[in-house]
Protein backbone atom coordinates (compact mmCIF):
# COMPACT_ATOMS: atom_id res chain seq x y z
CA UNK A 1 -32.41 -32.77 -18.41
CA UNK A 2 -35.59 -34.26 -19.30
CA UNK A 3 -35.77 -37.67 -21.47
CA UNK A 4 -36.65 -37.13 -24.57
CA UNK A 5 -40.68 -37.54 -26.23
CA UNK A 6 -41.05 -40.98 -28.50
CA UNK A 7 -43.65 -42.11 -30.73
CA UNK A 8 -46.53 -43.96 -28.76
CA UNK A 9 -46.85 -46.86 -31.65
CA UNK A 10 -45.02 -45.98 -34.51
CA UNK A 11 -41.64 -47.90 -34.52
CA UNK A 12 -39.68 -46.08 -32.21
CA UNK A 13 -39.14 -42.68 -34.09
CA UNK A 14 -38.31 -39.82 -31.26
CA UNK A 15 -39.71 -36.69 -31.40
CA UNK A 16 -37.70 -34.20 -29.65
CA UNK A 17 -34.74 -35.92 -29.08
CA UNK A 18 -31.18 -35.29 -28.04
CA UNK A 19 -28.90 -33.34 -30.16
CA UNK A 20 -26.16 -35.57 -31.35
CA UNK A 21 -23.24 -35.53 -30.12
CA UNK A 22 -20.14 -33.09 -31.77
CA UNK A 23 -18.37 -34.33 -34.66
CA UNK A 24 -14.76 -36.04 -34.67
CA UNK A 25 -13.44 -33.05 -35.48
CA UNK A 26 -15.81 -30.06 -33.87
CA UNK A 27 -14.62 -28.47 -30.67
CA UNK A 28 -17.31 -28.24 -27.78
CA UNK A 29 -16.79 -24.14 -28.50
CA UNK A 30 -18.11 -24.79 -31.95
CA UNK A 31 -20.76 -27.39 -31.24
CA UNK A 32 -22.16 -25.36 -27.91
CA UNK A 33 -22.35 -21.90 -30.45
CA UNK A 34 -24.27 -24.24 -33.02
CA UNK A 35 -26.94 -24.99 -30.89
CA UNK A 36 -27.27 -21.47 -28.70
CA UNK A 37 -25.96 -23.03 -25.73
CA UNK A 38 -23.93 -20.83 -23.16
CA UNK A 39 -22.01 -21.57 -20.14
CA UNK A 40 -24.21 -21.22 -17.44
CA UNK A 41 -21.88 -18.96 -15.14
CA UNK A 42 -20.69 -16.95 -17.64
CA UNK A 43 -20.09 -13.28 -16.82
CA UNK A 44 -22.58 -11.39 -17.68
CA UNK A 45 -22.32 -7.31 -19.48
CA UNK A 46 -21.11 -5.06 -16.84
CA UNK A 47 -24.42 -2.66 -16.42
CA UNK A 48 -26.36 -6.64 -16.44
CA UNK A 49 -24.06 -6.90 -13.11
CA UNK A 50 -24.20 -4.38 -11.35
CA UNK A 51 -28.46 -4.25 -12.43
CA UNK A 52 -28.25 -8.04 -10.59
CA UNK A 53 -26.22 -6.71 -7.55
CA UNK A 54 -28.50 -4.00 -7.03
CA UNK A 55 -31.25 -6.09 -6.96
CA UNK A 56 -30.28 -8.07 -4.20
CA UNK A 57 -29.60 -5.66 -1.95
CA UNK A 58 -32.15 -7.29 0.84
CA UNK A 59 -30.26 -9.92 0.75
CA UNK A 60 -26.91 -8.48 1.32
CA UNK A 61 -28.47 -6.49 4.19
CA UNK A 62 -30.44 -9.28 5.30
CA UNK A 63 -27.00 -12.12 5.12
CA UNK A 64 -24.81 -9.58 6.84
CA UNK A 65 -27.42 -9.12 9.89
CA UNK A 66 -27.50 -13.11 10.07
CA UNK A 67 -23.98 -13.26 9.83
CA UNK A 68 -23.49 -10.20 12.67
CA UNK A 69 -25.77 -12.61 14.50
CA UNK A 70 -24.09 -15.52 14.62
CA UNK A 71 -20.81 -14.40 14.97
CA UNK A 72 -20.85 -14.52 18.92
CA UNK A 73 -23.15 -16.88 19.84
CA UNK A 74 -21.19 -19.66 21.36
CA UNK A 75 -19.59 -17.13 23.85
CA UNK A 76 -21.42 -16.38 26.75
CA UNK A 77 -21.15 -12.31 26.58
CA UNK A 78 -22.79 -12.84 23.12
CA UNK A 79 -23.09 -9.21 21.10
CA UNK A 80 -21.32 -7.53 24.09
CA UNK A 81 -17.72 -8.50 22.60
CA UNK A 82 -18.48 -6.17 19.87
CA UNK A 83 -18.12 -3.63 22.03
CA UNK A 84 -15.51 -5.14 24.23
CA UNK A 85 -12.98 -5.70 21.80
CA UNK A 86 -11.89 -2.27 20.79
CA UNK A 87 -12.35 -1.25 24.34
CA UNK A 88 -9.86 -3.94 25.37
CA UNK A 89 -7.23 -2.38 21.95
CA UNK A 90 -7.70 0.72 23.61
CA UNK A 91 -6.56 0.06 26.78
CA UNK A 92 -3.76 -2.22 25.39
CA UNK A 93 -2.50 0.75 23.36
CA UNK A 94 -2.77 2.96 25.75
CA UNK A 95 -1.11 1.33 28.33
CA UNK A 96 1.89 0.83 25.60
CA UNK A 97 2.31 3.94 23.52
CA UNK A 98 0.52 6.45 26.13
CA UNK A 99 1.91 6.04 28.74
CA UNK A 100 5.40 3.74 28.66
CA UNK A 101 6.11 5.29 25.49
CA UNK A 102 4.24 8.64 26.09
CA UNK A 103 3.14 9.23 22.54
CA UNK A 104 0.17 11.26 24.39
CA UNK A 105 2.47 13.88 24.86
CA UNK A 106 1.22 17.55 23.60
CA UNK A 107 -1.87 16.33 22.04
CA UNK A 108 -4.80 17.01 23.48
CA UNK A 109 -7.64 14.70 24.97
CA UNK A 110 -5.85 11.83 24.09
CA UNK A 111 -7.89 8.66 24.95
CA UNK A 112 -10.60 10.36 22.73
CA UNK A 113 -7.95 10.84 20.52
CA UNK A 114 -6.46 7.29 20.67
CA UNK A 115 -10.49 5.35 20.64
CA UNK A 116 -11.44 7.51 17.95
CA UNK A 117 -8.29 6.20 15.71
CA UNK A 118 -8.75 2.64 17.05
CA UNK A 119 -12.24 2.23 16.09
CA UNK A 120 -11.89 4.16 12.81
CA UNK A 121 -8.83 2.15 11.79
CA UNK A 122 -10.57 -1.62 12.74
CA UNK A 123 -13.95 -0.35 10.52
CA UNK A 124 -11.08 -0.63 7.57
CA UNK A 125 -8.58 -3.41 8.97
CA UNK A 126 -11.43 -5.66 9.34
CA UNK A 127 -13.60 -5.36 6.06
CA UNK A 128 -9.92 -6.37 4.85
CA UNK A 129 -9.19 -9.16 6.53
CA UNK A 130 -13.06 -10.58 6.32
CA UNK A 131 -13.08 -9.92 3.08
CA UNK A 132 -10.05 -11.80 1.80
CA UNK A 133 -11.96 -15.08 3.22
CA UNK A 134 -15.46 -14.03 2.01
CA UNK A 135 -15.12 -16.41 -1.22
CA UNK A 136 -12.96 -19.03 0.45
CA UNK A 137 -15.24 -19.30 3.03
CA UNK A 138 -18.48 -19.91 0.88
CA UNK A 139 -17.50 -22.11 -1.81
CA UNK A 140 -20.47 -24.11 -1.09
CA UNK A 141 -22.80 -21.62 -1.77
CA UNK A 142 -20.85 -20.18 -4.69
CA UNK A 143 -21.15 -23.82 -6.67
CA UNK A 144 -24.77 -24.65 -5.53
CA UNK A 145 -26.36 -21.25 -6.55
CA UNK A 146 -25.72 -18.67 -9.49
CA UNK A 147 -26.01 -15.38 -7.88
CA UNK A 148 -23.39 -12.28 -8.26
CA UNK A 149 -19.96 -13.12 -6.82
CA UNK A 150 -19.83 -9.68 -5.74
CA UNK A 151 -22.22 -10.06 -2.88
CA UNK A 152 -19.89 -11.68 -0.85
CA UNK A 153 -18.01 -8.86 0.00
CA UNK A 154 -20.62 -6.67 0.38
CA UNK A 155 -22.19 -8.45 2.22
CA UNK A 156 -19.18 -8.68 4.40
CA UNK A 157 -18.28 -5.28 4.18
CA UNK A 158 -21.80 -4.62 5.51
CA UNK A 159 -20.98 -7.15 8.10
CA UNK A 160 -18.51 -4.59 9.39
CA UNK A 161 -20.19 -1.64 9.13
CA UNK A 162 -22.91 -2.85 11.57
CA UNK A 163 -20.22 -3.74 14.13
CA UNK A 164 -19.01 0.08 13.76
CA UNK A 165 -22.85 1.55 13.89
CA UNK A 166 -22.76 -0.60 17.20
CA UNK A 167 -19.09 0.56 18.28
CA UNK A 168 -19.99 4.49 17.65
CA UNK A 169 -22.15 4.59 20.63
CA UNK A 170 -19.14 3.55 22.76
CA UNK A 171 -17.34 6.06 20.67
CA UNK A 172 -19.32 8.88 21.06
CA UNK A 173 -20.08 7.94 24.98
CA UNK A 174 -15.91 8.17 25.51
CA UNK A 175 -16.09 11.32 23.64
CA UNK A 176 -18.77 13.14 24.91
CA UNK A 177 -17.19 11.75 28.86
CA UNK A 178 -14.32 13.89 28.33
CA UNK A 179 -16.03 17.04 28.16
CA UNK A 180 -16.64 17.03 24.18
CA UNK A 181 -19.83 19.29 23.31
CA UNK A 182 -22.02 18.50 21.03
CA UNK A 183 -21.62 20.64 17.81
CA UNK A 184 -22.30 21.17 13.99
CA UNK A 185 -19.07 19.99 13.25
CA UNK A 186 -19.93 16.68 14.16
CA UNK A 187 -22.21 16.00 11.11
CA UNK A 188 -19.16 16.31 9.00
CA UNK A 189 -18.32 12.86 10.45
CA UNK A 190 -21.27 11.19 7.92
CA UNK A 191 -19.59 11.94 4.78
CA UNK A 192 -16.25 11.14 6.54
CA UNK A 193 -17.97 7.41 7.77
CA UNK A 194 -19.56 7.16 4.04
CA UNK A 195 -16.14 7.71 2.40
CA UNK A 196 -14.32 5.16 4.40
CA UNK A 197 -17.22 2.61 4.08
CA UNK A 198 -17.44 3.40 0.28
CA UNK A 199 -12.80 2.46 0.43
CA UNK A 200 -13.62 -0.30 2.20
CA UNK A 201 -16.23 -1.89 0.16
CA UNK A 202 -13.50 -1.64 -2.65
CA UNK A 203 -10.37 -2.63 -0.97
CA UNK A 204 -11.94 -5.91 0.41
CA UNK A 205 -13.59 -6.55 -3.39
CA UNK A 206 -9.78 -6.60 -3.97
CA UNK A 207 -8.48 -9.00 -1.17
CA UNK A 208 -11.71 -11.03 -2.09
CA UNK A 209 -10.53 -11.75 -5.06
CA UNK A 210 -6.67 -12.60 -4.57
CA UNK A 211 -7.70 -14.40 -1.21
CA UNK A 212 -10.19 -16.73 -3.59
CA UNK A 213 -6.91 -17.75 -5.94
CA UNK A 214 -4.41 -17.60 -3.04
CA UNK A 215 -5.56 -18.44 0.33
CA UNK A 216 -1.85 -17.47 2.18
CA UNK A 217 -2.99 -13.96 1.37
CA UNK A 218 -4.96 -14.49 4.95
CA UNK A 219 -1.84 -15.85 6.61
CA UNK A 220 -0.02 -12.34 5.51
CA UNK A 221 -2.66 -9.55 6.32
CA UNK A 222 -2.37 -9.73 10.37
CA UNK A 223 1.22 -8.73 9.88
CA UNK A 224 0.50 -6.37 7.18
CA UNK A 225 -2.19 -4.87 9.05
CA UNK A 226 -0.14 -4.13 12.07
CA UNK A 227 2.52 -2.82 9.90
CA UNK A 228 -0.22 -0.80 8.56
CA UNK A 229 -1.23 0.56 11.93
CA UNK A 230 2.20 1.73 12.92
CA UNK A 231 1.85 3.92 9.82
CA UNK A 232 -1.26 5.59 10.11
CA UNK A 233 -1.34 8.20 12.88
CA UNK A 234 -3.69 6.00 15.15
CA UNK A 235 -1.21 5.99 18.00
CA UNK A 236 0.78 9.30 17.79
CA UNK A 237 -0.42 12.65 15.81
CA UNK A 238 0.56 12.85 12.67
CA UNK A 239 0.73 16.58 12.09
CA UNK A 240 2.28 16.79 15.77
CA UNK A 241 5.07 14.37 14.46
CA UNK A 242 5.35 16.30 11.31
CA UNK A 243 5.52 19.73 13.04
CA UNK A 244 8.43 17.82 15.91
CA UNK A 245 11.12 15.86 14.21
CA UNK A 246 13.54 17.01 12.52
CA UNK A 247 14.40 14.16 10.11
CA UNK A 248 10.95 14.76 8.28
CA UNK A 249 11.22 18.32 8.35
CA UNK A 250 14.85 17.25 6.30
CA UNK A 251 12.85 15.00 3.78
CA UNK A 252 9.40 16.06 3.53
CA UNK A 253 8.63 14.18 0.91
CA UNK A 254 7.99 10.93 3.74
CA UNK A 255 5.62 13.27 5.55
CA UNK A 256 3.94 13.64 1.63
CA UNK A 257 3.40 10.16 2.08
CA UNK A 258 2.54 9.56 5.38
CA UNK A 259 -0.36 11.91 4.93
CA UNK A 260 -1.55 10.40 1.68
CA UNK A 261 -1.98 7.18 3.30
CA UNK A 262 -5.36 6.46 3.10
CA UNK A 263 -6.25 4.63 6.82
CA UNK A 264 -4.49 8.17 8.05
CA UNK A 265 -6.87 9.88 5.83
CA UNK A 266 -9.97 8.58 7.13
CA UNK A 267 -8.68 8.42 11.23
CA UNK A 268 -7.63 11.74 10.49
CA UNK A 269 -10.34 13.55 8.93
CA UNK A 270 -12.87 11.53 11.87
CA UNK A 271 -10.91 13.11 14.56
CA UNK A 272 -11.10 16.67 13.16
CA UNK A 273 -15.05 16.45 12.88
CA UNK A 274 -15.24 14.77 16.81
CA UNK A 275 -12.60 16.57 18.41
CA UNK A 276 -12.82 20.17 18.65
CA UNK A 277 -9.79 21.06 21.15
CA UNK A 278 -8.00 18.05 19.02
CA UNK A 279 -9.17 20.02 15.79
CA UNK A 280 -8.21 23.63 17.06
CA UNK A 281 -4.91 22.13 17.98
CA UNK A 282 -3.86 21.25 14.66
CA UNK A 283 -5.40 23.93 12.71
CA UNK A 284 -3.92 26.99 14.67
CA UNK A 285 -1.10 26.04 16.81
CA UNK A 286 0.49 23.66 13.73
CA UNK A 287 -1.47 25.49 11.33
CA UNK A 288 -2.70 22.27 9.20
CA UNK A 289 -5.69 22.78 7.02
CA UNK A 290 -7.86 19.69 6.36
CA UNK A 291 -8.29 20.79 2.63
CA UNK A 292 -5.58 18.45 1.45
CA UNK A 293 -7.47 15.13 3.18
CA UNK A 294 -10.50 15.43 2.28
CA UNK A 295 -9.12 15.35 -1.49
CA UNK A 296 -7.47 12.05 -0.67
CA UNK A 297 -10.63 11.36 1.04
CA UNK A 298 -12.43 11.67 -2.31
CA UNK A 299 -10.34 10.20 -4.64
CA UNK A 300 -8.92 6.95 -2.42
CA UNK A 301 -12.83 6.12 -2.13
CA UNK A 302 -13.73 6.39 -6.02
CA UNK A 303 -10.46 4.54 -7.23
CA UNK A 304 -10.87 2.05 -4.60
CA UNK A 305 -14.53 1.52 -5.13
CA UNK A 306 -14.45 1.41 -9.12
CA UNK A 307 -11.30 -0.43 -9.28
CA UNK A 308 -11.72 -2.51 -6.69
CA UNK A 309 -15.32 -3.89 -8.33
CA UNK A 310 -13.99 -4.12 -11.89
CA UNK A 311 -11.11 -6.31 -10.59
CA UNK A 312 -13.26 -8.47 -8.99
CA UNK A 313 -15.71 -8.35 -11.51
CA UNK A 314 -12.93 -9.91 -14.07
CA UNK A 315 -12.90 -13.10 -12.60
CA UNK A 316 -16.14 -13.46 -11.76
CA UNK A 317 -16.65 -16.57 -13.35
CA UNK A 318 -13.51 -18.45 -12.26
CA UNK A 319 -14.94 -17.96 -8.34
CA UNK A 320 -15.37 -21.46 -6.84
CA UNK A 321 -13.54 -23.68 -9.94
CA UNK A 322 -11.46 -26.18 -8.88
């Protein structure tokens, strides 16, 4: 704050000067709305927001490239471990459930089956887990700078959406390896990857926020996200389960649930644009239409997306207090 302007030779009078300070009895409230003074990271209207989000979009792009940068370099394989890791998952789990516990069994091209849900699943499991820490982690920059809170986990959703744009050309190498032609049907797969990034982006605005005001939410989510992963279909098929076991056929409502799982959704509904014996298999000889899932597909993206920023929106002013 700059001093305030006196007199050069007139007995000391100030010109400009200091308000004085509140009365006994005014509250800071009252005083601050006396003068037209505001907190100075107050949150703002909502359209103001998401106007000041939108505008840094560069740098959300341009923080999450830095970030995808840095991540590796004190290893000596660098960006390579990007692709190494869910290589290495893959082999793990199929080693495990493929071919201990022969989960392959009746579905077709199953290691495309399997890296397909592997990758698909991480894009999500990830852009959780990162995004729980992505306020945590830059308190620092949240109390030296005013800028949208919300960047944060954009920016680290982006983070993780890079790493998959990297991971897809293992992906579609794998795939196209095992005798997978090239088709139409594979540009369904865009909407599909749009959908899950557009979830994503909402579900880790959500675990942004509770991992700012509670940081054992981190400690939880590996065991939640394996949990998670059991769930989902990425190991075994789904419909093939569904179509098999008896004690589902007895209570379909769990299958009703199973397949409105969102992470199924998204693995699922990949794996039907990729994988056209995988595809045929389910539609004709279990005679499941994807109708249903790409509904889910829909409407777990918008409520996750809107929801997801309005809740963090909420407390946008209480990120990095304390």
């Amino acid at each position: 704050m700059s001093h305030p302007q006196r007199l050069g030779s007139s007995g000391g009078e100030s010109v400009g000067t200091i308000a004085e300070s509140p009365h006994v009895n005014e509250t800071l409230a009252a005083y601050a709305a006396r003068y037209g003074l505001r907190q100075s990271a107050a949150r703002p209207p909502l359209r103001k927001y998401i106007q000041s989000v939108w505008a840094r979009r560069n740098f959300i792009w341009a923080f999450a490239s830095a970030k995808n940068i840095s991540m590796y370099t004190d290893s000596r394989l660098g960006q390579v471990w990007q692709l190494l890791t869910p290589i290495l998952n893959v082999s793990v789990y199929y080693l495990i459930f493929g071919v201990l516990l022969n989960t392959k069994r009746g579905v077709p091209d199953f290691i495309p089956f399997l890296v397909t849900g592997v990758f698909m699943f991480g894009f999500t499991q990830r852009s959780i887990t990162s995004g729980s820490k992505s306020v945590g982690d830059n308190l620092s920059l949240i109390r030296a700078l005013h800028f949208p809170r919300a960047t944060l986990p954009l920016a680290i959703a982006t983070v993780e959406f890079q790493q998959l744009l990297l991971s897809l050309i293992v992906l579609l190498g794998i795939v196209f390896a095992f005798g997978e032609p090239i088709s139409v049907q594979m540009l369904m797969f865009v909407p599909v990857l749009l959908l899950q990034l557009m979830f994503n982006v909402g579900i880790s605005m959500v675990m942004a926020r509770l991992g700012a005001f509670n940081r054992d939410v981190s400690q939880l989510l590996p065991f939640i996200m394996r949990t998670w992963l059991y769930l989902s279909g990425v190991i075994f098929s789904l419909p093939d389960l569904l179509h098999r076991s008896h004690a589902l056929k007895t209570h379909p409502w769990i299958g009703e649930i199973l397949k409105a799982n969102p992470a199924y959704v998204y693995v699922e509904l990949s794996r039907h644009q990729l994988l056209g014996e995988y595809r045929h298999f389910v539609q004709h000889k279990l005679t499941e239409s994807t109708t249903q899932l790409w509904i889910y597909a829909g409407a777990w993206s918008a409520v996750a997306l809107v929801g997801g920023f309005l809740f963090f929106f909420s407390a946008e002013e209480r990120y990095g207090r304390g």
